[in-house]
N, C-alpha and C. Protein backbone atom coordinates (compact mmCIF):
# COMPACT_ATOMS: atom_id res chain seq x y z
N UNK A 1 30.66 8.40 -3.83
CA UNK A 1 29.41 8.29 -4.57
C UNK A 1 28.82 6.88 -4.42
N UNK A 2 29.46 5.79 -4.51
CA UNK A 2 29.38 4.81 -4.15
C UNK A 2 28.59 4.43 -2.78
N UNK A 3 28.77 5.13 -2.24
CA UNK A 3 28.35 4.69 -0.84
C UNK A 3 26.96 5.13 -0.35
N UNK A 4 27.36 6.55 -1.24
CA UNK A 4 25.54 7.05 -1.34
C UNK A 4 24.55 6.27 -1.86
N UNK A 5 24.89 5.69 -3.23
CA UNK A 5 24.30 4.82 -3.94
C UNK A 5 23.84 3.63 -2.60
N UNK A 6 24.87 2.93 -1.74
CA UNK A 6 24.63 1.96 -1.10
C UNK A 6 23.77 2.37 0.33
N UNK A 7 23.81 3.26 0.42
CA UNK A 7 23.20 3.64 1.51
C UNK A 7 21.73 3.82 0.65
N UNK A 8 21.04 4.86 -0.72
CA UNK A 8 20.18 4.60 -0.91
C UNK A 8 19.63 2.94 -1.37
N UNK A 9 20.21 2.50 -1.45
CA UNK A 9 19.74 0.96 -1.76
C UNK A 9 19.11 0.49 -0.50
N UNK A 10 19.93 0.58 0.80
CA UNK A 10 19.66 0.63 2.00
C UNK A 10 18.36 0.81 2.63
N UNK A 11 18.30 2.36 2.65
CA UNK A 11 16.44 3.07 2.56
C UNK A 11 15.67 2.47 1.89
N UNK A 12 15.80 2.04 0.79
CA UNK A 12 14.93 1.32 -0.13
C UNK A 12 14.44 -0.01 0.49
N UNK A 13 15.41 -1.09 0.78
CA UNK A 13 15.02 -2.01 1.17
C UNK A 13 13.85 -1.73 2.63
N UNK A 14 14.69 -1.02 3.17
CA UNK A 14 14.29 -0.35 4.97
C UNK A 14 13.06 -0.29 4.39
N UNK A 15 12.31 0.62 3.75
CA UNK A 15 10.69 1.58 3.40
C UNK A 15 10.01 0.53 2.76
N UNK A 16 10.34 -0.65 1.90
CA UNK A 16 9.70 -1.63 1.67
C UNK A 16 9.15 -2.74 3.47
N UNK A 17 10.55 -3.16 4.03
CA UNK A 17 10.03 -3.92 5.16
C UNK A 17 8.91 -2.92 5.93
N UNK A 18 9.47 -1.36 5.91
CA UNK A 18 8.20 -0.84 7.12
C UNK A 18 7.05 -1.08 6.27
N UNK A 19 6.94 -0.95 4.86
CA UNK A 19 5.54 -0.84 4.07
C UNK A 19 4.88 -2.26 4.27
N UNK A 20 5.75 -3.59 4.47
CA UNK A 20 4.96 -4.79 4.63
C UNK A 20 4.17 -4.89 5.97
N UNK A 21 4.39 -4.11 6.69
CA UNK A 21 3.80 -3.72 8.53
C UNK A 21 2.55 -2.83 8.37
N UNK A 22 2.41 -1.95 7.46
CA UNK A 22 1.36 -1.27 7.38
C UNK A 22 0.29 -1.97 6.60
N UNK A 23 -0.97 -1.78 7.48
CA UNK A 23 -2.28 -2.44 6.67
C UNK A 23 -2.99 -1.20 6.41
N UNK A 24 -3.42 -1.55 4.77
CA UNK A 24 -4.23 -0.37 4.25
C UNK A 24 -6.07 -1.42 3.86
N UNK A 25 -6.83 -0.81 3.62
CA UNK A 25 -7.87 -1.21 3.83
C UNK A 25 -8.82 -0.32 2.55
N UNK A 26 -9.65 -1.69 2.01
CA UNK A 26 -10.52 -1.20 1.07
C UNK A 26 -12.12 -1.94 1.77
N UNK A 27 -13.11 -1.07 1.72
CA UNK A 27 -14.26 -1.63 2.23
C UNK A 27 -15.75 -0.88 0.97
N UNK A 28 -16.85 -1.73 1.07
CA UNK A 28 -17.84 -1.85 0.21
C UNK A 28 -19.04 -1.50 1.12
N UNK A 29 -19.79 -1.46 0.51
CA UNK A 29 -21.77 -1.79 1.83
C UNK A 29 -21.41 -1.55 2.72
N UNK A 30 -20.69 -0.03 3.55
CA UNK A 30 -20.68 0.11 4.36
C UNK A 30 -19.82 -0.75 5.46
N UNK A 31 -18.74 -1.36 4.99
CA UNK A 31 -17.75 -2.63 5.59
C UNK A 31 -18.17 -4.25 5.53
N UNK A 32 -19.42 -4.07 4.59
CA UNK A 32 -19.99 -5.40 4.59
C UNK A 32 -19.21 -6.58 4.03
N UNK A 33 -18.14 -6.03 3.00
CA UNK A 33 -17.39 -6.36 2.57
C UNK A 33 -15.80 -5.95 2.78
N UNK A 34 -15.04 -6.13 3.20
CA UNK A 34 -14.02 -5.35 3.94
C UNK A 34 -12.47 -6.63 3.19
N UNK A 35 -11.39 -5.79 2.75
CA UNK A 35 -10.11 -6.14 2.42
C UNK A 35 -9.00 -5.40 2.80
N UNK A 36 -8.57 -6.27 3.22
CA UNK A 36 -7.22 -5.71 4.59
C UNK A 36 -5.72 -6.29 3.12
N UNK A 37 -4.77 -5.06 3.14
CA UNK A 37 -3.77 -5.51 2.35
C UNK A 37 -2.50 -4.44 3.10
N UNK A 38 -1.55 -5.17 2.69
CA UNK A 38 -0.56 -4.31 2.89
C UNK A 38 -0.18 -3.43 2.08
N UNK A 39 0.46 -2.37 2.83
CA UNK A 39 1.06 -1.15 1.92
C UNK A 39 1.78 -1.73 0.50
N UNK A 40 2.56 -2.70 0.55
CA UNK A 40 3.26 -3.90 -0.41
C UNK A 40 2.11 -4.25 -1.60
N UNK A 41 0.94 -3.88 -1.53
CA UNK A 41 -0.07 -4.58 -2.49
C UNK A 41 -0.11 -6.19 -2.11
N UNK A 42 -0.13 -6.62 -0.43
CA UNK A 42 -0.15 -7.86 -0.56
C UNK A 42 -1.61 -8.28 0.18
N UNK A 43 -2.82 -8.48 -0.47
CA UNK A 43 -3.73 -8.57 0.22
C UNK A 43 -3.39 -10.11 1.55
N UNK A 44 -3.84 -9.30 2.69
CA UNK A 44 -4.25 -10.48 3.56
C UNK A 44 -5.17 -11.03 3.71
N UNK A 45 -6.22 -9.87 3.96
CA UNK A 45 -7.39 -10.64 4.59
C UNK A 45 -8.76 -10.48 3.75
N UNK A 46 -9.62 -10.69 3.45
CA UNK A 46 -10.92 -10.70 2.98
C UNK A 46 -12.08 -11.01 4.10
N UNK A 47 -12.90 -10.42 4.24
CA UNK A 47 -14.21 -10.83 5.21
C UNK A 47 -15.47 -10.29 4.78
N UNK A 48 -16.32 -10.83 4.71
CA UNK A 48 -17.31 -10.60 3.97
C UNK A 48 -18.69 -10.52 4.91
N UNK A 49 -19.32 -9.99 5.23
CA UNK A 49 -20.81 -10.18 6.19
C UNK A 49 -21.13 -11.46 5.90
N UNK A 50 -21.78 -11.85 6.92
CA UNK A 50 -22.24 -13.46 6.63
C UNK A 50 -23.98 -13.13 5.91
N UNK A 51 -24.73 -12.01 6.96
CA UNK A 51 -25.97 -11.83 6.11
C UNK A 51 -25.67 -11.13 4.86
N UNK A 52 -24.88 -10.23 4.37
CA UNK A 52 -25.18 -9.58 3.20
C UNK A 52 -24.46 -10.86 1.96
N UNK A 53 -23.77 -11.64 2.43
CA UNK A 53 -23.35 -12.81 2.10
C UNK A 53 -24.35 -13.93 1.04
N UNK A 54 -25.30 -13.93 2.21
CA UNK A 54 -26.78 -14.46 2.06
C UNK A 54 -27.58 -14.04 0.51
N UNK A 55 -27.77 -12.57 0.91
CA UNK A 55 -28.66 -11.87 0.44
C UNK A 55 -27.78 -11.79 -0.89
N UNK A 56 -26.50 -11.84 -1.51
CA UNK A 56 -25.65 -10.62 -2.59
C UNK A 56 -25.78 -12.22 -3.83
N UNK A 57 -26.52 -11.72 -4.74
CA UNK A 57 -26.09 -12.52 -5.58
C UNK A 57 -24.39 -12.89 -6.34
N UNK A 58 -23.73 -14.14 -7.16
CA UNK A 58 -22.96 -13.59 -7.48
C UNK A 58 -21.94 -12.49 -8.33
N UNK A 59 -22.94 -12.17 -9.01
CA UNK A 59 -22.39 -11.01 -9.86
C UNK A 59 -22.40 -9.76 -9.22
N UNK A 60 -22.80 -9.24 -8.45
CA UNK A 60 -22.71 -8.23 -7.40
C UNK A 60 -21.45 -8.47 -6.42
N UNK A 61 -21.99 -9.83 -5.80
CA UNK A 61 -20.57 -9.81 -4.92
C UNK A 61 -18.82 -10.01 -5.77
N UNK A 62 -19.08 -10.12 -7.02
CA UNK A 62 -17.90 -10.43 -7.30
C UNK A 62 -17.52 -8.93 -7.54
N UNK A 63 -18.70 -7.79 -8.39
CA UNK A 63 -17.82 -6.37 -8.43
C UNK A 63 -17.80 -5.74 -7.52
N UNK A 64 -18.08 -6.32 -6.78
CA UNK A 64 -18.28 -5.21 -5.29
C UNK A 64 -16.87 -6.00 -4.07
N UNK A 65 -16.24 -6.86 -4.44
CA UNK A 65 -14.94 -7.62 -4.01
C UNK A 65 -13.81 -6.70 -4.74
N UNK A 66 -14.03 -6.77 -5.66
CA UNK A 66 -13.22 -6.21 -7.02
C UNK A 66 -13.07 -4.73 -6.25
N UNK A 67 -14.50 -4.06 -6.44
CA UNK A 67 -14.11 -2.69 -5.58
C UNK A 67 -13.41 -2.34 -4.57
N UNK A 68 -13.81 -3.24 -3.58
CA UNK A 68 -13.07 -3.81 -1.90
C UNK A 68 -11.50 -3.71 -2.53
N UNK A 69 -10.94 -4.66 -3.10
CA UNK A 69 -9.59 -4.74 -3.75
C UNK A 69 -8.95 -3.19 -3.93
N UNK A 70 -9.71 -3.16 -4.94
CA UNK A 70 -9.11 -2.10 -5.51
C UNK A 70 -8.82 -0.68 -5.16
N UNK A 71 -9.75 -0.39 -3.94
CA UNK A 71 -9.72 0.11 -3.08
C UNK A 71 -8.75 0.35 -2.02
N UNK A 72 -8.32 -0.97 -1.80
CA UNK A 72 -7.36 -1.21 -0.73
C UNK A 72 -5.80 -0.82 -1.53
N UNK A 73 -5.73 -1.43 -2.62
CA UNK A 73 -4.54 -1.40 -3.38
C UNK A 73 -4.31 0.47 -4.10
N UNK A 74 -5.66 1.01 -4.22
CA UNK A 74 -5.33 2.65 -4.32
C UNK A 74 -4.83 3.20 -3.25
N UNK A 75 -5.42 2.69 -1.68
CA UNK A 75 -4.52 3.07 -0.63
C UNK A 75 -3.38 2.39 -0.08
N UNK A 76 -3.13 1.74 -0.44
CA UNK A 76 -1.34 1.35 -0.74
C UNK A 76 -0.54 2.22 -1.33
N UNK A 77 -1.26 2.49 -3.03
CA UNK A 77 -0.35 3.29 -3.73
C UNK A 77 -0.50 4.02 -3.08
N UNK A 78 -1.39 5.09 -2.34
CA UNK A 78 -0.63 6.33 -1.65
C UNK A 78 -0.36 6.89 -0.39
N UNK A 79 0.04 5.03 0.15
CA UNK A 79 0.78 5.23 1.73
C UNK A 79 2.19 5.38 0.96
N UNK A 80 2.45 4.45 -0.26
CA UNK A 80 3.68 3.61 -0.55
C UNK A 80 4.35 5.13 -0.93
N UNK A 81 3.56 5.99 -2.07
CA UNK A 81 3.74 7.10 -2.40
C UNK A 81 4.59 8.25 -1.48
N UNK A 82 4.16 8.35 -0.36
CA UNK A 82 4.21 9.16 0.61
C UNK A 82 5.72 8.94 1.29
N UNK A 83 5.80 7.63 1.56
CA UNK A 83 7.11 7.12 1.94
C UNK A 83 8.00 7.35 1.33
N UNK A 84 7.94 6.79 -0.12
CA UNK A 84 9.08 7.17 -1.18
C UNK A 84 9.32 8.60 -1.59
N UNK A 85 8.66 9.33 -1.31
CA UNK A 85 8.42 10.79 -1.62
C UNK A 85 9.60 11.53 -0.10
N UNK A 86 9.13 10.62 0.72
CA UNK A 86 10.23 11.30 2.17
C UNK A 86 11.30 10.39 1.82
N UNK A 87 11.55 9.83 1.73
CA UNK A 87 12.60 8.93 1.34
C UNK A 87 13.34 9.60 0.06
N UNK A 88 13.16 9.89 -0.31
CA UNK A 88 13.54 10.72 -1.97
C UNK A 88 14.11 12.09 -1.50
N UNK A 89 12.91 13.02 -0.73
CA UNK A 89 13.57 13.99 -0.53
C UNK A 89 14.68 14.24 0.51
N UNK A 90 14.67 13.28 1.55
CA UNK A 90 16.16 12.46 2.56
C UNK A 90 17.62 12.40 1.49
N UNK A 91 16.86 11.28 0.79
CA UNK A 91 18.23 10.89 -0.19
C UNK A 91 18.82 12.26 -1.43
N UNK A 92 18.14 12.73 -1.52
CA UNK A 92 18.76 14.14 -2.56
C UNK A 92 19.20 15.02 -1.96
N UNK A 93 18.67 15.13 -0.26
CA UNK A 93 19.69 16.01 0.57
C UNK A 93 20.99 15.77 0.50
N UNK A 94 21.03 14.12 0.89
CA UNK A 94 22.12 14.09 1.18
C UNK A 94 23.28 13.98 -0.19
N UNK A 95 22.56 13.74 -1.23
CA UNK A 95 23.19 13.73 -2.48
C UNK A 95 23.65 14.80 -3.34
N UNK A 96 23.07 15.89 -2.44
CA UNK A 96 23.00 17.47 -2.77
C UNK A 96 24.59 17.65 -2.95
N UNK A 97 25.83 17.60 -1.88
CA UNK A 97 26.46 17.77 -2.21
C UNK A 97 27.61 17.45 -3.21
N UNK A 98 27.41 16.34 -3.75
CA UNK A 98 27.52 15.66 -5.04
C UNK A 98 27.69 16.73 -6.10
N UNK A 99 26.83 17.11 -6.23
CA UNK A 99 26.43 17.98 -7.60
C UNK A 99 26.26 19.55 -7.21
N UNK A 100 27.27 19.79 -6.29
CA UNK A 100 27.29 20.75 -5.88
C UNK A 100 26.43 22.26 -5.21
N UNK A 101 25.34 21.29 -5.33
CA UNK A 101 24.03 21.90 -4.79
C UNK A 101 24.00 22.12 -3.05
């Protein structure tokens, strides 16, 4: 039992490093505003149009960043989702016989 345990600890760590490799993406105005993050919820990148830049006052561009964000970080939660979900149903196979299932 032990070992199952260590082996799922294992997967766990594993599905986090692949999730820091995947970039998920939240975008605004048509990409005018665009946020690149990892599956991890770790934003990288931010880029913003240089003309709509110009033109966006700041109270617009700040909820419309916010959106960009938040955006990106809803598609995290459901790359991250997806993984742990195959990962879960992997690990209860193999845990199946445990509990006599």
């Amino acid at each position: 039992m032990f070992d199952k345990l260590m082996a799922a600890q294992q997967k766990a760590d594993e599905i986090k490093k692949r999730l820091d490799t995947v970039s998920v993406f939240g975008e605004v105005e048509g990409g005018a505003i665009r946020v690149t993050a990892t599956a991890n919820k770790a934003v990288t990148a931010i880029t913003i149009d240089e003309d709509f830049y110009k033109q966006a006052d700041k109270e617009a561009l700040e909820e419309l960043l916010l959106t960009a964000v938040n955006k990106a970080l809803q598609q995290a939660d459901q790359v991250s989702a997806v993984e742990m979900q195959a990962a879960t149903k992997d690990m209860l196979g193999g845990l199946g016989g445990m509990f006599g299932a």
